[in-house]
C-alpha atoms as a PDB file:
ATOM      1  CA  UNK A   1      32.048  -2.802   0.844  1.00  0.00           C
ATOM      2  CA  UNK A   2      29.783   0.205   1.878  1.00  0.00           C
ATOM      3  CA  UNK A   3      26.543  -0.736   4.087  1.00  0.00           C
ATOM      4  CA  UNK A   4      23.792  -0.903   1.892  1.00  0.00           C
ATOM      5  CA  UNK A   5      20.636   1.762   2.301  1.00  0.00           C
ATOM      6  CA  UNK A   6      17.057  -0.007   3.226  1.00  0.00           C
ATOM      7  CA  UNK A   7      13.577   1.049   0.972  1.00  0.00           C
ATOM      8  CA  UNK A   8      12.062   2.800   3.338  1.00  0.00           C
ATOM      9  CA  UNK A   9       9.298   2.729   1.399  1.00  0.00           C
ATOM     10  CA  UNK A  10       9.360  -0.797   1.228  1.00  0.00           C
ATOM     11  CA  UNK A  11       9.857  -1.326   5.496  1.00  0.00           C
ATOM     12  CA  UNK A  12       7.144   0.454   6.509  1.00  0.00           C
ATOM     13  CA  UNK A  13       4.491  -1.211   4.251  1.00  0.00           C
ATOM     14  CA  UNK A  14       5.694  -4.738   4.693  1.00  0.00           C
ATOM     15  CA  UNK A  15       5.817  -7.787   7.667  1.00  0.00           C
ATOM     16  CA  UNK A  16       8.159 -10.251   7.827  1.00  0.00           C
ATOM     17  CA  UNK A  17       7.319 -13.697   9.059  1.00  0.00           C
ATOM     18  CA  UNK A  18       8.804 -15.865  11.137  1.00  0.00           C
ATOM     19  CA  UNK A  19       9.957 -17.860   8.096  1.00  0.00           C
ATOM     20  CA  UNK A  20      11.553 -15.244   6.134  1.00  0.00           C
ATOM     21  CA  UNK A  21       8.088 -14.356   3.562  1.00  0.00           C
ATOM     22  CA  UNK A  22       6.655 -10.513   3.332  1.00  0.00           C
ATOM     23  CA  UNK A  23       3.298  -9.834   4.047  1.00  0.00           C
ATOM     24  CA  UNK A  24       1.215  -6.524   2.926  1.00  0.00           C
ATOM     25  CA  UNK A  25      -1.491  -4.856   3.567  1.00  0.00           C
ATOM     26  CA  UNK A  26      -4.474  -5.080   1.453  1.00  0.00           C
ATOM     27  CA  UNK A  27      -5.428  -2.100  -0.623  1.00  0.00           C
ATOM     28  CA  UNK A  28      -9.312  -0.553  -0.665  1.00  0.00           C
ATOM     29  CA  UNK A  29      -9.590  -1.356   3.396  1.00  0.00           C
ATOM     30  CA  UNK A  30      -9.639   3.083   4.027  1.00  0.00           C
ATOM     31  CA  UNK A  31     -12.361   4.221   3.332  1.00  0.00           C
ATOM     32  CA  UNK A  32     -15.842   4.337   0.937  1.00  0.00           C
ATOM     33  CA  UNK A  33     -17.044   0.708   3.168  1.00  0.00           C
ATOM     34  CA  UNK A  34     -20.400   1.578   3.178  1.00  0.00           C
ATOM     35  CA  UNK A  35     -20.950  -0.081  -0.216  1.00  0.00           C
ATOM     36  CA  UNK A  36     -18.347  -3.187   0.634  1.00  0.00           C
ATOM     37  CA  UNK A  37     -20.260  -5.892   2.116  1.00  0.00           C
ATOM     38  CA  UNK A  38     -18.919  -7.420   5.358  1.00  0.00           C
ATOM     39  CA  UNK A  39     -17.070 -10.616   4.055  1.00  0.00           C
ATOM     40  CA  UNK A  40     -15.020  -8.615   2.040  1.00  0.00           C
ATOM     41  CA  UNK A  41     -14.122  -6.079   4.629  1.00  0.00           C
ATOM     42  CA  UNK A  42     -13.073  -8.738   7.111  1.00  0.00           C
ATOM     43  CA  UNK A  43     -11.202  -9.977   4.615  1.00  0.00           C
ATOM     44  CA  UNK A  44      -9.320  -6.515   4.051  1.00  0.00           C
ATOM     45  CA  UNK A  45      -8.225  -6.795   7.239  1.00  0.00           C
ATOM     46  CA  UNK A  46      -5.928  -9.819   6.196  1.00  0.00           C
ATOM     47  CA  UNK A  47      -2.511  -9.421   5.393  1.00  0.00           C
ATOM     48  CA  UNK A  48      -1.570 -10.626   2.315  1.00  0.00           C
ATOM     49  CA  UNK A  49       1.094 -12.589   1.319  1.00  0.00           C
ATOM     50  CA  UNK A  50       3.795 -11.341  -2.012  1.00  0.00           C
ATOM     51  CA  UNK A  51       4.236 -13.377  -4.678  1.00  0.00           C
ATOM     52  CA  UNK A  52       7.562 -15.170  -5.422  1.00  0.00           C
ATOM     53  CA  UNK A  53       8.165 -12.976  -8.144  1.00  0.00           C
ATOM     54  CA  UNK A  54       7.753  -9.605  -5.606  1.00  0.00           C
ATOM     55  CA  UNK A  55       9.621 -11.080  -2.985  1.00  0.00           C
ATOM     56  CA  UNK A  56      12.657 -11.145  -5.271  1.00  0.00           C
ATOM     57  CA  UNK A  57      12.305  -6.498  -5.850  1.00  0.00           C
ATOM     58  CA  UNK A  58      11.618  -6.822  -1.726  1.00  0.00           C
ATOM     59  CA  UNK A  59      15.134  -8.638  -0.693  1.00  0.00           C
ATOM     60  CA  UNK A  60      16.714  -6.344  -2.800  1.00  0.00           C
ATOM     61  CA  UNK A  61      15.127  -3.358  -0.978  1.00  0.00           C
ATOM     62  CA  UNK A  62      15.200  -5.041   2.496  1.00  0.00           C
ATOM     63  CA  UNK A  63      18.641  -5.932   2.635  1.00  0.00           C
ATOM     64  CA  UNK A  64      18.849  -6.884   5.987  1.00  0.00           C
ATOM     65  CA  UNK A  65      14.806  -7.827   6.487  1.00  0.00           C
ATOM     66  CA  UNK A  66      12.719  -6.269   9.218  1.00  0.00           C
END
């Protein structure tokens, strides 16, 4: 069996926890903030978590995890 390629794509946008689930970060957090109000930029800076559905694309693409 040949050594299977990691997503890239998919390692350098993700975090994996200390109990094996992905985390992301949120989108909309770059720029334009000056007409977000405050409780929803603090709460861009949050990861957030992938569904159970996602996670399944994600193990495929992070074969060995983070």
């Amino acid at each position: 069996m040949p050594k299977l390629k990691t997503r890239k794509c998919a390692a350098k946008r993700l975090k994996q926890t200390g109990t094996g689930k992905y985390r992301h970060n949120k989108a909309g957090a770059r720029h334009l903030k000056t007409c977000k109000n405050a409780k929803r930029k603090r709460r861009l800076r949050q990861d957030g978590a992938v569904s159970a559905a996602e996670s399944r694309r994600i193990k495929v693409a992070l074969p060995y995890g983070l």
